[in-house]
N, C-alpha and C. Protein backbone atom coordinates (compact mmCIF):
# COMPACT_ATOMS: atom_id res chain seq x y z
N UNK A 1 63.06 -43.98 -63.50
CA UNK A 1 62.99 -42.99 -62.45
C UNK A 1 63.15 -43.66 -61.11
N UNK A 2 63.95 -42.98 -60.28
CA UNK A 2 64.26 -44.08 -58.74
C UNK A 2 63.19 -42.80 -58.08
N UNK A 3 63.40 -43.18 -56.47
CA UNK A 3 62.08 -42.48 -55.85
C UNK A 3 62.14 -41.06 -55.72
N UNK A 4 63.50 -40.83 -55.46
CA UNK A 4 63.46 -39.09 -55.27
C UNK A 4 63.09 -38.52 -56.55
N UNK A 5 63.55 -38.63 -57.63
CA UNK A 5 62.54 -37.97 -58.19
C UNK A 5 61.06 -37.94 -58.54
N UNK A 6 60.47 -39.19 -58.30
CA UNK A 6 58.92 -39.20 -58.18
C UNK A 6 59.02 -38.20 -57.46
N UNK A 7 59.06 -38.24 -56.06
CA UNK A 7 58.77 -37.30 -54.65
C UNK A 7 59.26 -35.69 -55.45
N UNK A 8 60.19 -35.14 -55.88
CA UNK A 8 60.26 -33.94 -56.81
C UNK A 8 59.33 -34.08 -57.60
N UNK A 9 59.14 -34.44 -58.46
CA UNK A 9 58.37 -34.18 -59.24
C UNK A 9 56.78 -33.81 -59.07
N UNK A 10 56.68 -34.67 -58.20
CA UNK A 10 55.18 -34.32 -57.61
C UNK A 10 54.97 -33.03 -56.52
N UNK A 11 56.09 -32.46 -56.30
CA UNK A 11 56.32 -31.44 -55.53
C UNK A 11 56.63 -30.37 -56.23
N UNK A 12 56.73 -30.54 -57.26
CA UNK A 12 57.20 -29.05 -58.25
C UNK A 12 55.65 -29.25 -59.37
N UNK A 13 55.45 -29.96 -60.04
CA UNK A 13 54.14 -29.70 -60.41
C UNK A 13 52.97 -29.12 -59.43
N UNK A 14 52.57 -29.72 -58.27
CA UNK A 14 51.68 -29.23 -57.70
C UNK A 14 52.46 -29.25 -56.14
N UNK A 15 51.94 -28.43 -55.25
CA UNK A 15 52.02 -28.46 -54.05
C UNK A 15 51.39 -29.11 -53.12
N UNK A 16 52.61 -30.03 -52.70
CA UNK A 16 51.70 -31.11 -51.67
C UNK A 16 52.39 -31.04 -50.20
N UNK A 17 51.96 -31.11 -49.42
CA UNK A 17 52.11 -31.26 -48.26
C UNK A 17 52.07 -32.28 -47.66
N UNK A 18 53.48 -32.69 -46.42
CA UNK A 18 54.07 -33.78 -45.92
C UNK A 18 53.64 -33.90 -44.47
N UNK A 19 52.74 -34.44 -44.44
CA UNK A 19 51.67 -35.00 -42.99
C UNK A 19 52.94 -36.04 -42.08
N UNK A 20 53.52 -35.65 -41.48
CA UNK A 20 53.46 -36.92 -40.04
C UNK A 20 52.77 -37.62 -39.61
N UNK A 21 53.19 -38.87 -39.03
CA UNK A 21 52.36 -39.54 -38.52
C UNK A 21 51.00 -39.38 -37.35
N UNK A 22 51.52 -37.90 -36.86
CA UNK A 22 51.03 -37.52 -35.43
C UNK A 22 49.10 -36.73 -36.09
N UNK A 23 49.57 -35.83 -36.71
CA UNK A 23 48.77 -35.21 -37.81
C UNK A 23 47.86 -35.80 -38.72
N UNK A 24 48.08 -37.10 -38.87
CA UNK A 24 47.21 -38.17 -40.07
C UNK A 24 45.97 -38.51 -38.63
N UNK A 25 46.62 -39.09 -37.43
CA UNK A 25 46.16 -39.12 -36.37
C UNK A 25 44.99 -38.60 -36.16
N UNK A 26 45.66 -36.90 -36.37
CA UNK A 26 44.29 -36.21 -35.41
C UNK A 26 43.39 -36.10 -36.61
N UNK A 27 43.59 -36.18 -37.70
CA UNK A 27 42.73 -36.14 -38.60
C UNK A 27 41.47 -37.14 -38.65
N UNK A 28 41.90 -38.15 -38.47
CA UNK A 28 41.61 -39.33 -38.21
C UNK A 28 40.35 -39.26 -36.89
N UNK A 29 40.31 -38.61 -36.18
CA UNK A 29 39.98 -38.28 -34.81
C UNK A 29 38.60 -37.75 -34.56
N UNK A 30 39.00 -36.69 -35.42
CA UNK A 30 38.46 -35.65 -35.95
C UNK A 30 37.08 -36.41 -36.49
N UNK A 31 37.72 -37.00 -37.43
CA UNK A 31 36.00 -37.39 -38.50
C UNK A 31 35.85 -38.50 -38.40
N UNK A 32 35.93 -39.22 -36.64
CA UNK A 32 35.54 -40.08 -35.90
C UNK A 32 34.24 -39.24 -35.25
N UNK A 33 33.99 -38.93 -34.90
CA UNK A 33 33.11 -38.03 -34.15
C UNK A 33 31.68 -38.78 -34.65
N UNK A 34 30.96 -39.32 -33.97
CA UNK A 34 29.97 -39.70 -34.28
C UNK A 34 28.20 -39.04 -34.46
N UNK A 35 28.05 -38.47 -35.79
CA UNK A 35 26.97 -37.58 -35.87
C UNK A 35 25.78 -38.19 -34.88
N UNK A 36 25.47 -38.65 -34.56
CA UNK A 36 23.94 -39.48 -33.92
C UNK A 36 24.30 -38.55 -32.69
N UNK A 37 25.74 -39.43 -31.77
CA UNK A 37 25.55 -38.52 -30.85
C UNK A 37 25.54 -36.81 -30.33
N UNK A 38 26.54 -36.41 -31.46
CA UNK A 38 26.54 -35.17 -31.69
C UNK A 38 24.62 -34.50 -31.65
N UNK A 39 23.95 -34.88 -32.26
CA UNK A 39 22.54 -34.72 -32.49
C UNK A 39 22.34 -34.72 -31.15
N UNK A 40 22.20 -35.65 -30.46
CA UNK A 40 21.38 -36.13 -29.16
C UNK A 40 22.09 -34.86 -28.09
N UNK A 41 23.19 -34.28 -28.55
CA UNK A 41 23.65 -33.74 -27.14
C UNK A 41 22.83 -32.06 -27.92
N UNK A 42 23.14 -31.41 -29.00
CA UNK A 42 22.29 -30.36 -29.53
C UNK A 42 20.66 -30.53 -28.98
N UNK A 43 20.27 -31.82 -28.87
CA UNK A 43 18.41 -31.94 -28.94
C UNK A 43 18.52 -31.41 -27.35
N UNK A 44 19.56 -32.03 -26.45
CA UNK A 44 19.14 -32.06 -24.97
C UNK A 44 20.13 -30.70 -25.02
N UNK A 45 20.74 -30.54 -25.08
CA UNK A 45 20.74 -28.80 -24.99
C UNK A 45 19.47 -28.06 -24.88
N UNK A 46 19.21 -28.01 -26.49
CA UNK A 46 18.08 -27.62 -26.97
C UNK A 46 16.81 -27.57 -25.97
N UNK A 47 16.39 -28.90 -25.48
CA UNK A 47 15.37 -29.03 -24.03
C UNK A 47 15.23 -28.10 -22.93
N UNK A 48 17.07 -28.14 -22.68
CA UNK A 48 17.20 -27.71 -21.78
C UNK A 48 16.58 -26.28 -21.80
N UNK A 49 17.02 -25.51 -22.75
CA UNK A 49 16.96 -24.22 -23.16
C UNK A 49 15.49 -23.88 -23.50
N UNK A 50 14.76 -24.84 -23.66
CA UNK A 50 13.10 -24.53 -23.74
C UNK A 50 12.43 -24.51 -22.11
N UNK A 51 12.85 -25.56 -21.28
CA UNK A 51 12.30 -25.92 -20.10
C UNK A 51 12.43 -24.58 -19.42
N UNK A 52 14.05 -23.85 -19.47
CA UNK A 52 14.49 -22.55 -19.00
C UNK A 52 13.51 -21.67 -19.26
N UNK A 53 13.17 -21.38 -20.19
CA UNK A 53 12.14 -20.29 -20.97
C UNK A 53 10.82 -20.80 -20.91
N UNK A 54 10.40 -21.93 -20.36
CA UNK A 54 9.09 -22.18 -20.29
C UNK A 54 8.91 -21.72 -18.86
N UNK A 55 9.95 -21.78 -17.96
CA UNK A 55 9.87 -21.89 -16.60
C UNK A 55 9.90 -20.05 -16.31
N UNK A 56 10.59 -19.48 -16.86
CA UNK A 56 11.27 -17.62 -17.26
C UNK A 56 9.21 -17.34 -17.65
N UNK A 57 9.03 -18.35 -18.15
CA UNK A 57 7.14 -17.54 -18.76
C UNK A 57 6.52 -17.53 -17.93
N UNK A 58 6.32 -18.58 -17.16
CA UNK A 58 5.61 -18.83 -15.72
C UNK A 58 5.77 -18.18 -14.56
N UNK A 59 7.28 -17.51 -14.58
CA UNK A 59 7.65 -16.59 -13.55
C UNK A 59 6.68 -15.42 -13.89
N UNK A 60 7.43 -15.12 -14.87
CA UNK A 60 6.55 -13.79 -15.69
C UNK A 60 4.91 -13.88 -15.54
N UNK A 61 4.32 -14.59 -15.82
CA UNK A 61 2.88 -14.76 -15.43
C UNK A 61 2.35 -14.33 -14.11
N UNK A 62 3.20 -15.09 -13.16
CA UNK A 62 2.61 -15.34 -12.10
C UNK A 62 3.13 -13.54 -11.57
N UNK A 63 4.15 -13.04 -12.24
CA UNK A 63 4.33 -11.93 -10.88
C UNK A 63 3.25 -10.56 -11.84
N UNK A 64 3.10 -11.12 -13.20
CA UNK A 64 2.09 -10.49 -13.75
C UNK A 64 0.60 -10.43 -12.95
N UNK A 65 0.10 -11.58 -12.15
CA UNK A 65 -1.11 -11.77 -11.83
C UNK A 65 -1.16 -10.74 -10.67
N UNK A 66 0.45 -11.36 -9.92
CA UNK A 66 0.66 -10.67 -8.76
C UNK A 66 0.23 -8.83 -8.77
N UNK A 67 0.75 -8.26 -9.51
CA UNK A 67 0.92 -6.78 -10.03
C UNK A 67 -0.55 -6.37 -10.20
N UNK A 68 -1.44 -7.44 -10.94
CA UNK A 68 -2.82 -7.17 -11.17
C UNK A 68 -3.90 -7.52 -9.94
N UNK A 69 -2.98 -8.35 -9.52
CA UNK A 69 -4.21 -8.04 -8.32
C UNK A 69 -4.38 -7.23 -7.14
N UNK A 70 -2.69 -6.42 -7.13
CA UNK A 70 -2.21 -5.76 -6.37
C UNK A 70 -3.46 -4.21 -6.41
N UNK A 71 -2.83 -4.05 -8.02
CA UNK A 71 -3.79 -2.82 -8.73
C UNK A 71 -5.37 -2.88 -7.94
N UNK A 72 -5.96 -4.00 -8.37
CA UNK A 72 -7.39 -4.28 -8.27
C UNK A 72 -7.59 -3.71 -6.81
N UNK A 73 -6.93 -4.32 -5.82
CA UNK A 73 -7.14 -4.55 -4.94
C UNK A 73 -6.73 -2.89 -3.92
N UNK A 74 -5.51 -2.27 -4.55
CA UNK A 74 -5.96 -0.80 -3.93
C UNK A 74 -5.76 0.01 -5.05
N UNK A 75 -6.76 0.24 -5.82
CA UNK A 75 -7.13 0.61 -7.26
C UNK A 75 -7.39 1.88 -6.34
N UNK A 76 -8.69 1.93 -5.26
CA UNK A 76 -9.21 3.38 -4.85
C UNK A 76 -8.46 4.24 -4.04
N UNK A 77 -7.17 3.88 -3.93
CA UNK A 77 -6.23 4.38 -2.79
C UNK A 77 -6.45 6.24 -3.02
N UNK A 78 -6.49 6.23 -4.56
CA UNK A 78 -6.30 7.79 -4.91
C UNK A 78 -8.00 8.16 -5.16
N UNK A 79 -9.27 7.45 -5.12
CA UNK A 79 -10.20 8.69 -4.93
C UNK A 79 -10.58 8.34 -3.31
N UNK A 80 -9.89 7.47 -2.72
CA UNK A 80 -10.13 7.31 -1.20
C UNK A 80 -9.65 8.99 -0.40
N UNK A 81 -8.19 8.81 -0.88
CA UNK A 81 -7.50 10.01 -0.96
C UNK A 81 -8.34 11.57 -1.10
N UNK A 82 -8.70 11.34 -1.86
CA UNK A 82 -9.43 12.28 -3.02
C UNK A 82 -10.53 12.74 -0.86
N UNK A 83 -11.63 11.69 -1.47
CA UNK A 83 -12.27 12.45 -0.30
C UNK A 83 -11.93 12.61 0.81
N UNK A 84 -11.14 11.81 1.24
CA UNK A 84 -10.51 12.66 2.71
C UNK A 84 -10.35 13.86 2.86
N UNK A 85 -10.02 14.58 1.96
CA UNK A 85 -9.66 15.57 1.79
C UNK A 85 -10.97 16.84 1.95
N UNK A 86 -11.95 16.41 1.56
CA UNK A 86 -12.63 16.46 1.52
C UNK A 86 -13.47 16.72 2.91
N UNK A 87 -13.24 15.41 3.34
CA UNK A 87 -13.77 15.14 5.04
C UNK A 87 -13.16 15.97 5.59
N UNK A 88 -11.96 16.29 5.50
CA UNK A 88 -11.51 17.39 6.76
C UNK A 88 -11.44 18.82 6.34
N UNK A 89 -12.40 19.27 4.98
CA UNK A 89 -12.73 20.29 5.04
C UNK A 89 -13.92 20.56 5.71
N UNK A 90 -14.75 19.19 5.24
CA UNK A 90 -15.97 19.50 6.22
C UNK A 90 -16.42 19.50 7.63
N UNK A 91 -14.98 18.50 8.02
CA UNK A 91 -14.87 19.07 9.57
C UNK A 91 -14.36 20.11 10.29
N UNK A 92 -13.72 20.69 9.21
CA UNK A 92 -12.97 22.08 9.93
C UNK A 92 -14.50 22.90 9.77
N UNK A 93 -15.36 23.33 8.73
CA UNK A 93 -17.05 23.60 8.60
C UNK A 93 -17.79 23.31 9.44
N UNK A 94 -17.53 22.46 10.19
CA UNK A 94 -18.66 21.65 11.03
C UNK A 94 -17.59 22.32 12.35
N UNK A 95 -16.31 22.23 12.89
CA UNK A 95 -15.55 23.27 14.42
C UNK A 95 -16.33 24.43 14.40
N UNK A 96 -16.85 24.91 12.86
CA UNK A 96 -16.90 26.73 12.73
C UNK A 96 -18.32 26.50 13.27
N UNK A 97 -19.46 26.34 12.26
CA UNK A 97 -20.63 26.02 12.75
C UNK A 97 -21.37 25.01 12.30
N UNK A 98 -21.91 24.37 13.59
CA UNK A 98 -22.57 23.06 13.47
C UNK A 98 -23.65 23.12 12.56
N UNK A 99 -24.06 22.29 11.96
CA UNK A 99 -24.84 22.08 11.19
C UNK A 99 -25.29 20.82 10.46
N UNK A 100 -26.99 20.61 11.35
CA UNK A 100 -27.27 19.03 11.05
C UNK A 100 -26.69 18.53 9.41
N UNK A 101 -27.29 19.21 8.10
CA UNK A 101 -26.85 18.48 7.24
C UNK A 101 -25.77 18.40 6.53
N UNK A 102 -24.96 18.92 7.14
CA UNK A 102 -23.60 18.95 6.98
C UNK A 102 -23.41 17.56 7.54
N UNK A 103 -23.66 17.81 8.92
CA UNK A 103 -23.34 16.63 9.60
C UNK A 103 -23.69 14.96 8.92
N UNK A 104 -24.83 15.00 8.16
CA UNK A 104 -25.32 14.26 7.69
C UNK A 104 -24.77 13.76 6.61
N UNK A 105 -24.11 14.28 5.74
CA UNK A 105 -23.17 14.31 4.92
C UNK A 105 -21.80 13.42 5.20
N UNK A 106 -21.38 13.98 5.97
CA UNK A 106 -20.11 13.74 6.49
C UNK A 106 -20.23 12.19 7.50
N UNK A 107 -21.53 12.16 7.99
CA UNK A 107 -21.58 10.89 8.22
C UNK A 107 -21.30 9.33 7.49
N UNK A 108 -22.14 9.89 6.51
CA UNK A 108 -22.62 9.50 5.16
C UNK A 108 -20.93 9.18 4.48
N UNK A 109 -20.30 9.89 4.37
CA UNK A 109 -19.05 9.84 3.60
C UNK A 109 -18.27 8.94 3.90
N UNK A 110 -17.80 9.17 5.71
CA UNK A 110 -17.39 8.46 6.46
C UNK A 110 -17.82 7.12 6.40
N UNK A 111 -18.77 6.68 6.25
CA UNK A 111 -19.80 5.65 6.10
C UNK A 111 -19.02 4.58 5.20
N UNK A 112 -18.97 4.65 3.54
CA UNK A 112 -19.00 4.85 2.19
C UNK A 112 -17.31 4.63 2.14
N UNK A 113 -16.75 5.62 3.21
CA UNK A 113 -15.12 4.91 3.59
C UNK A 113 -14.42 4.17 3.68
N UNK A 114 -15.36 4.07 5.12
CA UNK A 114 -15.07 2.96 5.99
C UNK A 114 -15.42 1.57 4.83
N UNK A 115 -16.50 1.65 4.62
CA UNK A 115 -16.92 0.36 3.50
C UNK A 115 -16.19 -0.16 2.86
N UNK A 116 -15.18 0.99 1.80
CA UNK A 116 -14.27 0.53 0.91
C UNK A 116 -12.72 0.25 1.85
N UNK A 117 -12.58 0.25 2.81
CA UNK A 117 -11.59 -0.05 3.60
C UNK A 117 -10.86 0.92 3.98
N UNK A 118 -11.43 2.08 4.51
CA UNK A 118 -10.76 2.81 4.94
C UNK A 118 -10.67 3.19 6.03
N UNK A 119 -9.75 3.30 7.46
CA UNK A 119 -9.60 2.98 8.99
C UNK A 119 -8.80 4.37 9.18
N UNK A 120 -9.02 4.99 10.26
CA UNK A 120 -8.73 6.08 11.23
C UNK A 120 -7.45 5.27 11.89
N UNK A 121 -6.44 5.99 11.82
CA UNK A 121 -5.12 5.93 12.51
C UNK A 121 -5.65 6.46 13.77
N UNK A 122 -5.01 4.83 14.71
CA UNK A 122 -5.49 5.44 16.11
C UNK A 122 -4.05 5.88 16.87
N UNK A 123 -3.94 6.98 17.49
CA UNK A 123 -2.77 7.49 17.98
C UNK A 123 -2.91 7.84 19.59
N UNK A 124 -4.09 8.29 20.10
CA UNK A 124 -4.17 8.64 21.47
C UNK A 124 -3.72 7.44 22.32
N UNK A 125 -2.95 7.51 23.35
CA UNK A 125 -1.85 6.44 24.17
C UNK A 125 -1.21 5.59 23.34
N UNK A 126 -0.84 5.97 22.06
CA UNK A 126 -0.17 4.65 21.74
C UNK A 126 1.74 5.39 21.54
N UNK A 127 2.49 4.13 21.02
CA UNK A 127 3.55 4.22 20.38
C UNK A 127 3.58 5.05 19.53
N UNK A 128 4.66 5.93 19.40
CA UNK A 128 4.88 6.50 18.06
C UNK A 128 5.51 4.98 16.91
N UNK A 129 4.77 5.30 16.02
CA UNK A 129 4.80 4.67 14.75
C UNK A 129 5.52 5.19 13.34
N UNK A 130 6.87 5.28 13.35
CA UNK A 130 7.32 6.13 11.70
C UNK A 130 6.33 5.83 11.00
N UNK A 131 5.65 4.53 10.47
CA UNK A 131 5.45 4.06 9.52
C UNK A 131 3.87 4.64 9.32
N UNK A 132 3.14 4.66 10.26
CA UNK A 132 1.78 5.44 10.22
C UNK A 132 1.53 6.72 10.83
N UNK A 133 2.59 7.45 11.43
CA UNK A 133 2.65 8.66 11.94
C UNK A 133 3.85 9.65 11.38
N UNK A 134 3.49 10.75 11.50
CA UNK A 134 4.83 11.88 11.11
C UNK A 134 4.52 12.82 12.53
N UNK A 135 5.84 13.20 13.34
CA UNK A 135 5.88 13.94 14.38
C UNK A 135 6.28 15.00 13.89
N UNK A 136 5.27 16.03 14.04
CA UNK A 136 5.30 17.80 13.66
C UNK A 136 6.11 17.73 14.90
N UNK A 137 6.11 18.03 16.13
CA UNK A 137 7.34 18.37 16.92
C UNK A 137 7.11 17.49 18.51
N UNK A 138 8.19 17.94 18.94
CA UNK A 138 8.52 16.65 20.16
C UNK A 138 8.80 17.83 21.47
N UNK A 139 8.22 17.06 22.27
CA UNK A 139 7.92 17.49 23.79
C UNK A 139 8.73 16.71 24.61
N UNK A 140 9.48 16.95 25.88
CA UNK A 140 10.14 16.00 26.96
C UNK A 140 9.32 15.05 27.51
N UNK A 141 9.84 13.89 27.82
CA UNK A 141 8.81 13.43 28.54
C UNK A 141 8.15 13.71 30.02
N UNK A 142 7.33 12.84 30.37
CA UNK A 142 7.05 13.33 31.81
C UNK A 142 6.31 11.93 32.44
N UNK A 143 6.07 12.51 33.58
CA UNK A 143 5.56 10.96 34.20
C UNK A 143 4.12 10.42 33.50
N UNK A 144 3.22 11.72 32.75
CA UNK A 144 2.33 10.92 32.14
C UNK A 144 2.73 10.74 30.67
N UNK A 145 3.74 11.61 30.11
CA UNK A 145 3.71 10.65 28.68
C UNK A 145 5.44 10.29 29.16
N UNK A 146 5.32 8.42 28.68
CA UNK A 146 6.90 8.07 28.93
C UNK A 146 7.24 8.59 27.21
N UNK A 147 8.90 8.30 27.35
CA UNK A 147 9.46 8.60 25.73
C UNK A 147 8.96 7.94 25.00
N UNK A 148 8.74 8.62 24.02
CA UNK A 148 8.39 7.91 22.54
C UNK A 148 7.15 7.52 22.30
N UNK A 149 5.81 8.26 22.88
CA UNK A 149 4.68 8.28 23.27
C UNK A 149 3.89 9.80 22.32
N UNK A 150 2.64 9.16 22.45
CA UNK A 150 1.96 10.43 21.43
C UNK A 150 1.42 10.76 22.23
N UNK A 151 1.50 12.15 22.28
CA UNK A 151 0.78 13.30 23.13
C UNK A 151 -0.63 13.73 22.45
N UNK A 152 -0.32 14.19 21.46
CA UNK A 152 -1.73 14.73 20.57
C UNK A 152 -1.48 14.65 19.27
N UNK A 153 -2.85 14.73 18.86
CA UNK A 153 -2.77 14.32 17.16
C UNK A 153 -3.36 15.78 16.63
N UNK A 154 -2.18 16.42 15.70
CA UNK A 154 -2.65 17.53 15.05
C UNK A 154 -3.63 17.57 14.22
N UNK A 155 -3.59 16.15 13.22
CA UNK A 155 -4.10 15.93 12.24
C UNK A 155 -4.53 14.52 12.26
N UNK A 156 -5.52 14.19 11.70
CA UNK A 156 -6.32 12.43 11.65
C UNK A 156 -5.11 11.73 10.60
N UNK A 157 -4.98 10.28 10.82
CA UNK A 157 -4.25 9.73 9.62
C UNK A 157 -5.47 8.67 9.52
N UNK A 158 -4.94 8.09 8.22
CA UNK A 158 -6.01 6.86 7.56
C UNK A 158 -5.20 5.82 7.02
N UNK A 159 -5.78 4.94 6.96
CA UNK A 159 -5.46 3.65 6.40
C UNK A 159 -6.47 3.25 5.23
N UNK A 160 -5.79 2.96 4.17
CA UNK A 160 -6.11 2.23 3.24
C UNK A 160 -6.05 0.81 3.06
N UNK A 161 -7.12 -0.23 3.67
CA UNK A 161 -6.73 -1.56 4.14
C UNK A 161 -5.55 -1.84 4.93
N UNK A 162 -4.36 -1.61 4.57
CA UNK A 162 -3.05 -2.12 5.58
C UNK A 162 -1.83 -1.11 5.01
N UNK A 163 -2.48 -0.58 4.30
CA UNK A 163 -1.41 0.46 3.64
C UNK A 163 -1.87 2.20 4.16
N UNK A 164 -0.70 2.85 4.31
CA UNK A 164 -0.96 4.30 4.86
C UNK A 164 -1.23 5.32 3.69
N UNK A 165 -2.72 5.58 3.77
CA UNK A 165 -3.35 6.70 3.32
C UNK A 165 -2.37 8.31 3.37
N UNK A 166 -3.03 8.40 4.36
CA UNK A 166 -2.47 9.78 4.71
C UNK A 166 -2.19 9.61 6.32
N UNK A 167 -0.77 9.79 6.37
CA UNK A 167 0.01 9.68 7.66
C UNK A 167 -0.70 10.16 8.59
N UNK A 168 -0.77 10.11 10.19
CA UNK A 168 -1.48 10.99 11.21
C UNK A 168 -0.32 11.81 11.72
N UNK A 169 -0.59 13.16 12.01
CA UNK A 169 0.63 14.38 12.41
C UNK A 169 0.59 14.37 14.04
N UNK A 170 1.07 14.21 14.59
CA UNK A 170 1.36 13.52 16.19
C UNK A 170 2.11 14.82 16.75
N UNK A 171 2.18 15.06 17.78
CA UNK A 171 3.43 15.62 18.86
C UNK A 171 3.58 14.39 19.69
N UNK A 172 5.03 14.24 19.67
CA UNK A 172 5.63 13.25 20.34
C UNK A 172 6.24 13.27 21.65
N UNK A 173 6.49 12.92 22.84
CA UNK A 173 7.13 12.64 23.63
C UNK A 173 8.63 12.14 23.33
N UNK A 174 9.55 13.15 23.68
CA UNK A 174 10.81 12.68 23.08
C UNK A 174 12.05 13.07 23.72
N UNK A 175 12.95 12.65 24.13
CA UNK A 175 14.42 13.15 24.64
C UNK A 175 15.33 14.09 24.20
N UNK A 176 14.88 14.19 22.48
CA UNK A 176 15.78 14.79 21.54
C UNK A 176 15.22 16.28 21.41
């Protein structure tokens, strides 16, 4: 047998396939790849991807604490609320007719308020304030109120430590 037919023959019994030199190459290349380092770059991946998520928990914690102490801290906003409401029924009771233990009451409440942090929006000579006032309606100015000045307060506002209770209702000094 000379060579071409080896090379047939082994090509008609089974199917083999004729690699180039270029192709033996990359094969070659290929399953060069050294497992150790392969490992070491998966582990520090891997790190990486824990440190991320350890750091993602700690965020989470901390804006968790944040949220809870937020709560704690104006937890009474709504029975603060609650009695105000309250208070200025008993002061509209107390315009109609006076009456010591009414009065006594209402002292008392006010009292008990104030304690838990609750502050009277002060409005007479000041700035109008969007943020702690609402203007029921607006007046021109004049030489005693300049623009943008509170004339009178329809209604009391309050503060809940640094946060607005219930807005104060103002007439404003205004151009518009």
């Amino acid at each position: 047998m000379d060579e071409d037919e080896v090379v047939a023959e082994t090509t008609e019994g089974s199917e083999v396939e004729e690699l180039d030199l270029e192709e033996v190459e990359q094969v070659e290349l290929v399953e060069e790849v050294d497992p150790l380092a392969e490992a070491i770059a998966r582990a520090e991946a891997a790190e990486k991807e824990i440190s991320y998520r350890d750091a993602e928990i700690q965020n989470v914690r901390k804006r968790f604490m944040a949220e809870k102490s937020t709560a704690i801290q104006y937890g009474g906003m709504g029975m603060a609320r609650k009695m105000l409401n309250i208070l200025s029924d008993i002061d509209r009771a107390l315009s109609v007719n006076e009456d010591d233990g009414l009065s006594l009451i209402r002292s008392k409440m006010w009292s008990e308020l104030s304690g838990d942090g609750v502050s009277k929006i002060q409005t007479k000579g000041e700035k109008f304030d969007p943020t702690k006032m609402e203007a029921i309606t607006a007046i021109p100015p004049s030489e005693d109120f300049p623009p943008n000045s509170v004339i009178d307060e329809i209604e009391a506002g309050y503060l809940y430590k640094d946060r607005v209770l219930i807005p104060a209702r103002v007439v404003v000094a205004s151009d518009q």
